[in-house]
ModelCIF file with pLDDT and N, C-alpha, C, O atoms, coordinates in Angstrom:
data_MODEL
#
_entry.id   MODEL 
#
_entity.id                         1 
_entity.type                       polymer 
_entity.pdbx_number_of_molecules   1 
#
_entity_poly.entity_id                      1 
_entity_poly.type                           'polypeptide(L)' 
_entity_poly.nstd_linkage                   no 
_entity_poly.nstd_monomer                   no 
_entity_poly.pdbx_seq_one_letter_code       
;(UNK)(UNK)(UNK)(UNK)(UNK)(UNK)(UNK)(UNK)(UNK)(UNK)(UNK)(UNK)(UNK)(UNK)(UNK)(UNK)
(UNK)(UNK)(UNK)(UNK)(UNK)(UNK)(UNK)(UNK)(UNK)(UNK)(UNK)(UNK)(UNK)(UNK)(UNK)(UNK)
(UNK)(UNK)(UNK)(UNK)(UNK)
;
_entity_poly.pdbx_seq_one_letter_code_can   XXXXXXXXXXXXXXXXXXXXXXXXXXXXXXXXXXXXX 
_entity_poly.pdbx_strand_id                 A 
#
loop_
_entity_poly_seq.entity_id 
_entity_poly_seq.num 
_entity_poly_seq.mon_id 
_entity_poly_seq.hetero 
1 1  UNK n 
1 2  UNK n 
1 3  UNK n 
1 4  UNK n 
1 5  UNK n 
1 6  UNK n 
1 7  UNK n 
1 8  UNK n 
1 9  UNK n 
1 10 UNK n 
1 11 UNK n 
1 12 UNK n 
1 13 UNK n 
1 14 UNK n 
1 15 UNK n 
1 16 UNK n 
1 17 UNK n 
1 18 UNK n 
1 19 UNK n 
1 20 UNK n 
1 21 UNK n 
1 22 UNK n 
1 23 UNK n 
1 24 UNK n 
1 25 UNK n 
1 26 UNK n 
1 27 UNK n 
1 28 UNK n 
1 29 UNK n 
1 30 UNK n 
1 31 UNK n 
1 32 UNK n 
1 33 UNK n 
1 34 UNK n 
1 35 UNK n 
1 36 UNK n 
1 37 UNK n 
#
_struct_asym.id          A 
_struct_asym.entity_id   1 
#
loop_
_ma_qa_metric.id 
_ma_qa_metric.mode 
_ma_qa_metric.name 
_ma_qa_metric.software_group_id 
_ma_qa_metric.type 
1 global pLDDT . pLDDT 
2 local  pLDDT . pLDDT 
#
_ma_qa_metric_global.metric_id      1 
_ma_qa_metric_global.metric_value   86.46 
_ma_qa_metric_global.model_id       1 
_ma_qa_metric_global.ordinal_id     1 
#
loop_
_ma_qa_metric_local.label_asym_id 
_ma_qa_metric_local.label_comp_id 
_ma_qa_metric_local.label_seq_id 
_ma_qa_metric_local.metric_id 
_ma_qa_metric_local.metric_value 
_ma_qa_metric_local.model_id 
_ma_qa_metric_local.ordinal_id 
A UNK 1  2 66.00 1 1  
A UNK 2  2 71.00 1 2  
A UNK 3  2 77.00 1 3  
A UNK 4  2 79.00 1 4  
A UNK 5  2 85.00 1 5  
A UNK 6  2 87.00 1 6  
A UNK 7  2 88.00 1 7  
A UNK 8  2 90.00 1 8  
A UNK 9  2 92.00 1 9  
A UNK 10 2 92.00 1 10 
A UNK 11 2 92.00 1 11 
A UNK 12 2 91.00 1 12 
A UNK 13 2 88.00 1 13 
A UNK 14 2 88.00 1 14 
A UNK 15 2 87.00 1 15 
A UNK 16 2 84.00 1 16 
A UNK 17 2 86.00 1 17 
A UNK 18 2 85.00 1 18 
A UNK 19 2 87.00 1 19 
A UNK 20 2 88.00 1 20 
A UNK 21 2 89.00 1 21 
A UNK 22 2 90.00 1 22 
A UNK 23 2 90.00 1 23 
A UNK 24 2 90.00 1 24 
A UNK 25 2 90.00 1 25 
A UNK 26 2 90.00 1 26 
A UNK 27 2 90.00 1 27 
A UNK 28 2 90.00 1 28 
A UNK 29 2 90.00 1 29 
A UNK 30 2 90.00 1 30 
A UNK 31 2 88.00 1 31 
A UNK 32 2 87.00 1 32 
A UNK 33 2 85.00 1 33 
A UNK 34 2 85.00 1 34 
A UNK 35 2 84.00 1 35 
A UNK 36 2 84.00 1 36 
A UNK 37 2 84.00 1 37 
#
loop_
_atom_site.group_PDB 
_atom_site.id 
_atom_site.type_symbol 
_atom_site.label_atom_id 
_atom_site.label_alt_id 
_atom_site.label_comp_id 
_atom_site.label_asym_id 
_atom_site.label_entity_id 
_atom_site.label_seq_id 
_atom_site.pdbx_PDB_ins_code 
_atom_site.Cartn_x 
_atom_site.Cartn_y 
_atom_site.Cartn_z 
_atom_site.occupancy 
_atom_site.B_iso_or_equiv 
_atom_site.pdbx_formal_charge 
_atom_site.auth_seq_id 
_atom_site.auth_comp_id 
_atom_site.auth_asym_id 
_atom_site.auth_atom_id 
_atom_site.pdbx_PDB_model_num 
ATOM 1   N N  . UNK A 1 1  ? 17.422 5.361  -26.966 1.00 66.00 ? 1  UNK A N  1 
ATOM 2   C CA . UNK A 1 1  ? 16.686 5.399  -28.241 1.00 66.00 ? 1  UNK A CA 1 
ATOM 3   C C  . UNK A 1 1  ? 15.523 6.392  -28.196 1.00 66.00 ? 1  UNK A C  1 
ATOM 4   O O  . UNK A 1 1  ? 15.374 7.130  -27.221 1.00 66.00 ? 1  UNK A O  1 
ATOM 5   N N  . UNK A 1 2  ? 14.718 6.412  -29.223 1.00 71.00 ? 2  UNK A N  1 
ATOM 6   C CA . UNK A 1 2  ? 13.840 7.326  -29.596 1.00 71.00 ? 2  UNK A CA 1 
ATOM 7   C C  . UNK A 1 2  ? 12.546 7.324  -28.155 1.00 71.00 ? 2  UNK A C  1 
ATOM 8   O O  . UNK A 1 2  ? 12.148 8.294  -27.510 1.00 71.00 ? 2  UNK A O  1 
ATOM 9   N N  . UNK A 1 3  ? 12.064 5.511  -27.991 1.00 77.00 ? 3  UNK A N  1 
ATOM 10  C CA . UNK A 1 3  ? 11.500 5.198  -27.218 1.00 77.00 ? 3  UNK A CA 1 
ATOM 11  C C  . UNK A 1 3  ? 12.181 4.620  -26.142 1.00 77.00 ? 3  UNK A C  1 
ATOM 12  O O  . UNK A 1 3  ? 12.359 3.404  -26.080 1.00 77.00 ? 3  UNK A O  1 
ATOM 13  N N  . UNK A 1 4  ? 12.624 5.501  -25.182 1.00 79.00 ? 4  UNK A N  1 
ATOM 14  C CA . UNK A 1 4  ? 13.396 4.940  -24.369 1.00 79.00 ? 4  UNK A CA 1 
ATOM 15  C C  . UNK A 1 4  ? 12.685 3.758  -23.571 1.00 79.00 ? 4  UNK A C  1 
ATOM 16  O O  . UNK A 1 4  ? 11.462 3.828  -23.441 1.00 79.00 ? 4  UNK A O  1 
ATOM 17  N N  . UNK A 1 5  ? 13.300 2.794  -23.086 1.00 85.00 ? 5  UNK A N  1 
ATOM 18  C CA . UNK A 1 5  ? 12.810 2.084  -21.464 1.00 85.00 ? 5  UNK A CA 1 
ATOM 19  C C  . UNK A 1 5  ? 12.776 2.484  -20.352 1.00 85.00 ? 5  UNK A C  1 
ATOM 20  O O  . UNK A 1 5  ? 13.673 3.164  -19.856 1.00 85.00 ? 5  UNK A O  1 
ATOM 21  N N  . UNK A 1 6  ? 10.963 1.871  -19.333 1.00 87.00 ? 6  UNK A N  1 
ATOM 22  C CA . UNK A 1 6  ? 10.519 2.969  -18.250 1.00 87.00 ? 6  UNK A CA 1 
ATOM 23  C C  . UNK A 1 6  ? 12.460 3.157  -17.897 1.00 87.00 ? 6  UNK A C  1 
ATOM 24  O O  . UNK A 1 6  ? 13.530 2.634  -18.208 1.00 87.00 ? 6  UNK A O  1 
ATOM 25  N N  . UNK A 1 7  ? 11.815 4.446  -16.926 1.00 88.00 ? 7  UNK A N  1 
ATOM 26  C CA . UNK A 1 7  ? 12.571 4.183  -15.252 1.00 88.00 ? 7  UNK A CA 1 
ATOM 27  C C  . UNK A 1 7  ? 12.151 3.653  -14.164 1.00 88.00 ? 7  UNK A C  1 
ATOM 28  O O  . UNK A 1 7  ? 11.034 3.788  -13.666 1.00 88.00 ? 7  UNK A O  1 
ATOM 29  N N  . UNK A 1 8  ? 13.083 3.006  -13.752 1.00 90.00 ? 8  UNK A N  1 
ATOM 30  C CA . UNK A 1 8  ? 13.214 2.407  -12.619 1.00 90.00 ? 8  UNK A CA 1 
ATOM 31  C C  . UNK A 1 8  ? 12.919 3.012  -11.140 1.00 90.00 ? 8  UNK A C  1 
ATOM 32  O O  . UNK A 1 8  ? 13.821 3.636  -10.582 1.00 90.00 ? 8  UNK A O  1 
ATOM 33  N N  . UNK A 1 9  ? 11.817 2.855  -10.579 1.00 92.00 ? 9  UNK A N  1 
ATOM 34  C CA . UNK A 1 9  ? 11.344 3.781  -9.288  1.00 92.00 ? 9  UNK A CA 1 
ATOM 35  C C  . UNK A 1 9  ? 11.166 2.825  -8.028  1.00 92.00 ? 9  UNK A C  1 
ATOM 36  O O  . UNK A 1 9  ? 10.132 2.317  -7.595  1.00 92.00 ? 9  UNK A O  1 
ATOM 37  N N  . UNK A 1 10 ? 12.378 2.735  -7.601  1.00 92.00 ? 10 UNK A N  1 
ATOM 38  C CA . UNK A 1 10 ? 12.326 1.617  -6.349  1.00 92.00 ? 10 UNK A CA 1 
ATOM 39  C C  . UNK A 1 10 ? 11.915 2.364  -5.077  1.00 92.00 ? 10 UNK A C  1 
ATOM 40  O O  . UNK A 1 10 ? 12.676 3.220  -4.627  1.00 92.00 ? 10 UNK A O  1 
ATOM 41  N N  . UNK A 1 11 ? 10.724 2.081  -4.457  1.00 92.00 ? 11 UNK A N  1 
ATOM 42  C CA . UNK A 1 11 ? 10.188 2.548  -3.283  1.00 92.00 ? 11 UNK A CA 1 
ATOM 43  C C  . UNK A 1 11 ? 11.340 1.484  -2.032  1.00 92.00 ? 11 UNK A C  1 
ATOM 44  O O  . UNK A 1 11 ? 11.526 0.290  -2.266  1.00 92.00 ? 11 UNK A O  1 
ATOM 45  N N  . UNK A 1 12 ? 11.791 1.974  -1.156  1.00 91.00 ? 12 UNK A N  1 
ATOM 46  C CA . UNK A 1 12 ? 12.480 1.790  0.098   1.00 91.00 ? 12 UNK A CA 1 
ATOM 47  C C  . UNK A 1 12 ? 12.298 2.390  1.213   1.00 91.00 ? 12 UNK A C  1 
ATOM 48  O O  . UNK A 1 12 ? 12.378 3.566  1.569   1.00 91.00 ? 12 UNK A O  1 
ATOM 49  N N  . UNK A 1 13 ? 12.000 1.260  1.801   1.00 88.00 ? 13 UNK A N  1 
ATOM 50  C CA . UNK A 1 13 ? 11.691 1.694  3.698   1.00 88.00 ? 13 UNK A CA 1 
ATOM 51  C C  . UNK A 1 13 ? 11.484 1.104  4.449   1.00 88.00 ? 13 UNK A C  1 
ATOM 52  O O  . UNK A 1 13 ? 10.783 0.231  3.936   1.00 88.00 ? 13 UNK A O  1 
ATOM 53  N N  . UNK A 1 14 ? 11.582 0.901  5.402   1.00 88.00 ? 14 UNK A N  1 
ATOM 54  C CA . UNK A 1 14 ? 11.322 -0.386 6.965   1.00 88.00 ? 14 UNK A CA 1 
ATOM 55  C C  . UNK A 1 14 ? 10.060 -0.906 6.887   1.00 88.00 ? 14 UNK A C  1 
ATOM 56  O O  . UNK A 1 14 ? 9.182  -0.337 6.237   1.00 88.00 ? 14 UNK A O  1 
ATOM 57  N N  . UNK A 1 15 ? 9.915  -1.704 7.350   1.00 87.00 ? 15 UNK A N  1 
ATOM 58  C CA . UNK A 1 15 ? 8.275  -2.465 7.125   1.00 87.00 ? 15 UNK A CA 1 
ATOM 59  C C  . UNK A 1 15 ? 7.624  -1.675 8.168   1.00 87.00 ? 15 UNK A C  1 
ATOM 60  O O  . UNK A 1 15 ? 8.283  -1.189 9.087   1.00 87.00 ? 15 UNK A O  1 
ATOM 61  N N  . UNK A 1 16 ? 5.885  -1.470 8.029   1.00 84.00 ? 16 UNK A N  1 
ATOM 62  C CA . UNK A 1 16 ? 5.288  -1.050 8.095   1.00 84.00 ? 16 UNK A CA 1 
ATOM 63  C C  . UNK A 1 16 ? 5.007  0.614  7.772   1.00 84.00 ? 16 UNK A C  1 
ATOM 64  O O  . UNK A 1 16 ? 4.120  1.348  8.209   1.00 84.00 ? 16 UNK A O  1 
ATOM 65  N N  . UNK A 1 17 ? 5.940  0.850  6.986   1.00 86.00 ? 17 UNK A N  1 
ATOM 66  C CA . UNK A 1 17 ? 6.326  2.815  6.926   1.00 86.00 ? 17 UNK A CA 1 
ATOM 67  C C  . UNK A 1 17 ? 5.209  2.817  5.648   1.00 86.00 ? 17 UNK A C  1 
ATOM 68  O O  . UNK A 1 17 ? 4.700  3.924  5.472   1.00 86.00 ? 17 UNK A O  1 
ATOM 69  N N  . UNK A 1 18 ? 4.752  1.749  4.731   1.00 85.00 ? 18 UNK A N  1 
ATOM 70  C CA . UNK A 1 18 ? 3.523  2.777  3.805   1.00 85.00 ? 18 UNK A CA 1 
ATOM 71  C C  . UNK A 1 18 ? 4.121  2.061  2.341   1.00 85.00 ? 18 UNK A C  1 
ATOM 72  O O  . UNK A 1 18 ? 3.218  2.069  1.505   1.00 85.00 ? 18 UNK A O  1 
ATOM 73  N N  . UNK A 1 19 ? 4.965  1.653  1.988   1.00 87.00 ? 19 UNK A N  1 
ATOM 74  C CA . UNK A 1 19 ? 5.642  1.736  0.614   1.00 87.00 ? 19 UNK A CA 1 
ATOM 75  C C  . UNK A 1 19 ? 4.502  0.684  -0.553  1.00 87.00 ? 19 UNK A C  1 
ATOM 76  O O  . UNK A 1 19 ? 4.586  0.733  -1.780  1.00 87.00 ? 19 UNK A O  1 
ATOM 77  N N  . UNK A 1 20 ? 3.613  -0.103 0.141   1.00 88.00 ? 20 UNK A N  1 
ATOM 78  C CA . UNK A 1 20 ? 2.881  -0.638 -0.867  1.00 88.00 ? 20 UNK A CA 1 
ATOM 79  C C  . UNK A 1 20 ? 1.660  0.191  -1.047  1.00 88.00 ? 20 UNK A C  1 
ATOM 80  O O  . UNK A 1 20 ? 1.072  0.193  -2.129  1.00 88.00 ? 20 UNK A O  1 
ATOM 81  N N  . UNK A 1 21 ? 1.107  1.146  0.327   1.00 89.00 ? 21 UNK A N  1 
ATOM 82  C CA . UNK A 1 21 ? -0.295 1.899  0.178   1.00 89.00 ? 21 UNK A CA 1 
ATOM 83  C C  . UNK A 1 21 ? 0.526  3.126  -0.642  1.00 89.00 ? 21 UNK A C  1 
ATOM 84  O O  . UNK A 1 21 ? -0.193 3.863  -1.317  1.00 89.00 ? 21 UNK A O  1 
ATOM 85  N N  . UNK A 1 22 ? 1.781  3.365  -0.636  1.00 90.00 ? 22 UNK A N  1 
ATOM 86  C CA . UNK A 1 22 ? 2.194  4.598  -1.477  1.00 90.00 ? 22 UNK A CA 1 
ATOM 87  C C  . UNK A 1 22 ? 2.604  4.517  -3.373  1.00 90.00 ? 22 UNK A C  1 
ATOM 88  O O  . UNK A 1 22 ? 2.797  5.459  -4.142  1.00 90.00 ? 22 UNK A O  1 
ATOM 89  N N  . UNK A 1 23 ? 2.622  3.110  -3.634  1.00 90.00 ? 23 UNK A N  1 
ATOM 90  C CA . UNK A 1 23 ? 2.186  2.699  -4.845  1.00 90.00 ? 23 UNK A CA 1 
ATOM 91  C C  . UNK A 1 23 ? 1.133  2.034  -5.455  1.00 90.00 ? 23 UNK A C  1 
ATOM 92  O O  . UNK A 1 23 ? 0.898  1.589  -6.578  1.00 90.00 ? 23 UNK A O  1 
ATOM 93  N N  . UNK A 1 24 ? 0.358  2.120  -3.984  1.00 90.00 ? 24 UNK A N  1 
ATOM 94  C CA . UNK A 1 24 ? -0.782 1.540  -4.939  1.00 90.00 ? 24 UNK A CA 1 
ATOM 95  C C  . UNK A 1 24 ? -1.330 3.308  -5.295  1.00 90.00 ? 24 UNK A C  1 
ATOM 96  O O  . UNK A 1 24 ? -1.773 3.719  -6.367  1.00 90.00 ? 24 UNK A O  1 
ATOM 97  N N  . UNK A 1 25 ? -1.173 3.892  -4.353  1.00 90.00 ? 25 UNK A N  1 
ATOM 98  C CA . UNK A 1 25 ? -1.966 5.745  -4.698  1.00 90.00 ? 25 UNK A CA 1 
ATOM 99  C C  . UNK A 1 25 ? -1.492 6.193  -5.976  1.00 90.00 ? 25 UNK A C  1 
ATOM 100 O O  . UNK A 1 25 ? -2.299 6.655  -6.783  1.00 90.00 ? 25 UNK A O  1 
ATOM 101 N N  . UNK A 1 26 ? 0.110  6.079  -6.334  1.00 90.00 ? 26 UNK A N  1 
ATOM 102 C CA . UNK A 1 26 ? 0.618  6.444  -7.492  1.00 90.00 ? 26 UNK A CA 1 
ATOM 103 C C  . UNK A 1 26 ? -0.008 5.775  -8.718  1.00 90.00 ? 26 UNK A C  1 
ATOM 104 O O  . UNK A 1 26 ? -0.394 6.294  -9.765  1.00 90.00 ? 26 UNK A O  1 
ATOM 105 N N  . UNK A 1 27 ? -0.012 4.572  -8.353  1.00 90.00 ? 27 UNK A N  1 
ATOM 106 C CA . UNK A 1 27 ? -0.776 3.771  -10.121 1.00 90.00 ? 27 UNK A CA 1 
ATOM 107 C C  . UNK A 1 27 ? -1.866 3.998  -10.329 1.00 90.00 ? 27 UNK A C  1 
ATOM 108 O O  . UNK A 1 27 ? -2.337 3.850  -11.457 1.00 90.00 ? 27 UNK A O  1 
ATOM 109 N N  . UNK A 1 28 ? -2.915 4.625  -8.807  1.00 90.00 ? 28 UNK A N  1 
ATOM 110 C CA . UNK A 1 28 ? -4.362 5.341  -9.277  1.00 90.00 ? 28 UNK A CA 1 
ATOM 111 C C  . UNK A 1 28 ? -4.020 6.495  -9.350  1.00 90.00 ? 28 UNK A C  1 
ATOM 112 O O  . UNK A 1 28 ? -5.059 7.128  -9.161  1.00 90.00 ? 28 UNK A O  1 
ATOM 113 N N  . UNK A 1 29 ? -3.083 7.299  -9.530  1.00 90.00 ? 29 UNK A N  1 
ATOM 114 C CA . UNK A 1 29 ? -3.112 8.485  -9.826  1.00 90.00 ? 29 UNK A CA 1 
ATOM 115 C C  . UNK A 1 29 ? -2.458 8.333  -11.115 1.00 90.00 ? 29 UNK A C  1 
ATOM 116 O O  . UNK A 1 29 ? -2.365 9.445  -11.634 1.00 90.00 ? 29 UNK A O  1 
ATOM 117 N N  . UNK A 1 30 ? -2.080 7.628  -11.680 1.00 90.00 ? 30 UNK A N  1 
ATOM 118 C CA . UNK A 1 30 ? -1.653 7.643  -12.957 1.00 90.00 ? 30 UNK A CA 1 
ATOM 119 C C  . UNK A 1 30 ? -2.664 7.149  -14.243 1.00 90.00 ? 30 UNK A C  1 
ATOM 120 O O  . UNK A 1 30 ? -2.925 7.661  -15.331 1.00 90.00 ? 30 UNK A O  1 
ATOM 121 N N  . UNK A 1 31 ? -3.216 5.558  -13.381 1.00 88.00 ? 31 UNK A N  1 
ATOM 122 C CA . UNK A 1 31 ? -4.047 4.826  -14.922 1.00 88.00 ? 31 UNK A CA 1 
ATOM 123 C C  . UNK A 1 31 ? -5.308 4.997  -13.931 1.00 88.00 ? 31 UNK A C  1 
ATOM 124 O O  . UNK A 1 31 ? -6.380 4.612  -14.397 1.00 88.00 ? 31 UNK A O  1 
ATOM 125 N N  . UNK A 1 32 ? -5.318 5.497  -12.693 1.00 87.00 ? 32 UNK A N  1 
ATOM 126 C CA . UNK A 1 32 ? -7.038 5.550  -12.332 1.00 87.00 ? 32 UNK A CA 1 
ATOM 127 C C  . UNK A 1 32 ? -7.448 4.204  -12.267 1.00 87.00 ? 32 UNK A C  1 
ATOM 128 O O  . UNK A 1 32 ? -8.447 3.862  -12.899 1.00 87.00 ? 32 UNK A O  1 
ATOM 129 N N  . UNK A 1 33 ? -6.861 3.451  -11.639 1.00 85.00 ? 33 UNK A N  1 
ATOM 130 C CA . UNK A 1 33 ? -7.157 2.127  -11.324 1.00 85.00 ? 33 UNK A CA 1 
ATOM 131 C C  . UNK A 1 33 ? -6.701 1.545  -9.896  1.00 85.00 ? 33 UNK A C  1 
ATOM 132 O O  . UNK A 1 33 ? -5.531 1.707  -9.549  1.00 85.00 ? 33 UNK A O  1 
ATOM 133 N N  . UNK A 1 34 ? -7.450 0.990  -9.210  1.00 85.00 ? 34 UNK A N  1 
ATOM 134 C CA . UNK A 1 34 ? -7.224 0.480  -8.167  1.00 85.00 ? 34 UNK A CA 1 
ATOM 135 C C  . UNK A 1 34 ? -6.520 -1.075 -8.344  1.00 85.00 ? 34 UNK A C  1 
ATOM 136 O O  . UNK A 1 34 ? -6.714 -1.850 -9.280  1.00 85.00 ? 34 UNK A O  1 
ATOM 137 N N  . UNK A 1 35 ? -5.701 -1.271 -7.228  1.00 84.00 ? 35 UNK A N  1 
ATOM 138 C CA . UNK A 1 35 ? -4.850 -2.372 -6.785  1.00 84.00 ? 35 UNK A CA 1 
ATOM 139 C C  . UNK A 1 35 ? -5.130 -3.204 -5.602  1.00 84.00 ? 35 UNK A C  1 
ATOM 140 O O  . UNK A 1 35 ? -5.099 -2.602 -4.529  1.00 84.00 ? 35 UNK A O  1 
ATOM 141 N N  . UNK A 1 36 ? -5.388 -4.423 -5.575  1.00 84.00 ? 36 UNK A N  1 
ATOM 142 C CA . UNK A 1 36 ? -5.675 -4.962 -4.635  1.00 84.00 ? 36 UNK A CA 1 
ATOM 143 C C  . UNK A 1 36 ? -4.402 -5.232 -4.373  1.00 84.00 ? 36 UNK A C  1 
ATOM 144 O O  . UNK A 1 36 ? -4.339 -5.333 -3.147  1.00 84.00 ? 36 UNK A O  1 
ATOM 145 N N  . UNK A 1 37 ? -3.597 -5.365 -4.728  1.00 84.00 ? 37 UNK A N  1 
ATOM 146 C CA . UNK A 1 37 ? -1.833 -6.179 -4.214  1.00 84.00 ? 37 UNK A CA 1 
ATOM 147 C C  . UNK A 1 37 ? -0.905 -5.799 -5.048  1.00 84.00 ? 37 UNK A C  1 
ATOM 148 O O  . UNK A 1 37 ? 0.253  -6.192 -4.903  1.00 84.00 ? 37 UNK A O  1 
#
């Protein structure tokens, strides 16, 4: 449609490789807001 629905951006990787400190950087680089979790 005109307004489509997001996409889907599934972060994947072995535990401890970064994938929650690498979305929390993306959502402050997007809305400039920090994430505790």
């Amino acid at each position: 449609p005109e307004e489509p629905p997001p996409f889907v951006v599934v972060v994947h990787g072995p535990p401890g490789v970064g994938k929650t400190t690498l979305i929390k950087n993306l959502i402050k680089h997007y809305v400039n807001q920090s994430l505790s979790e």
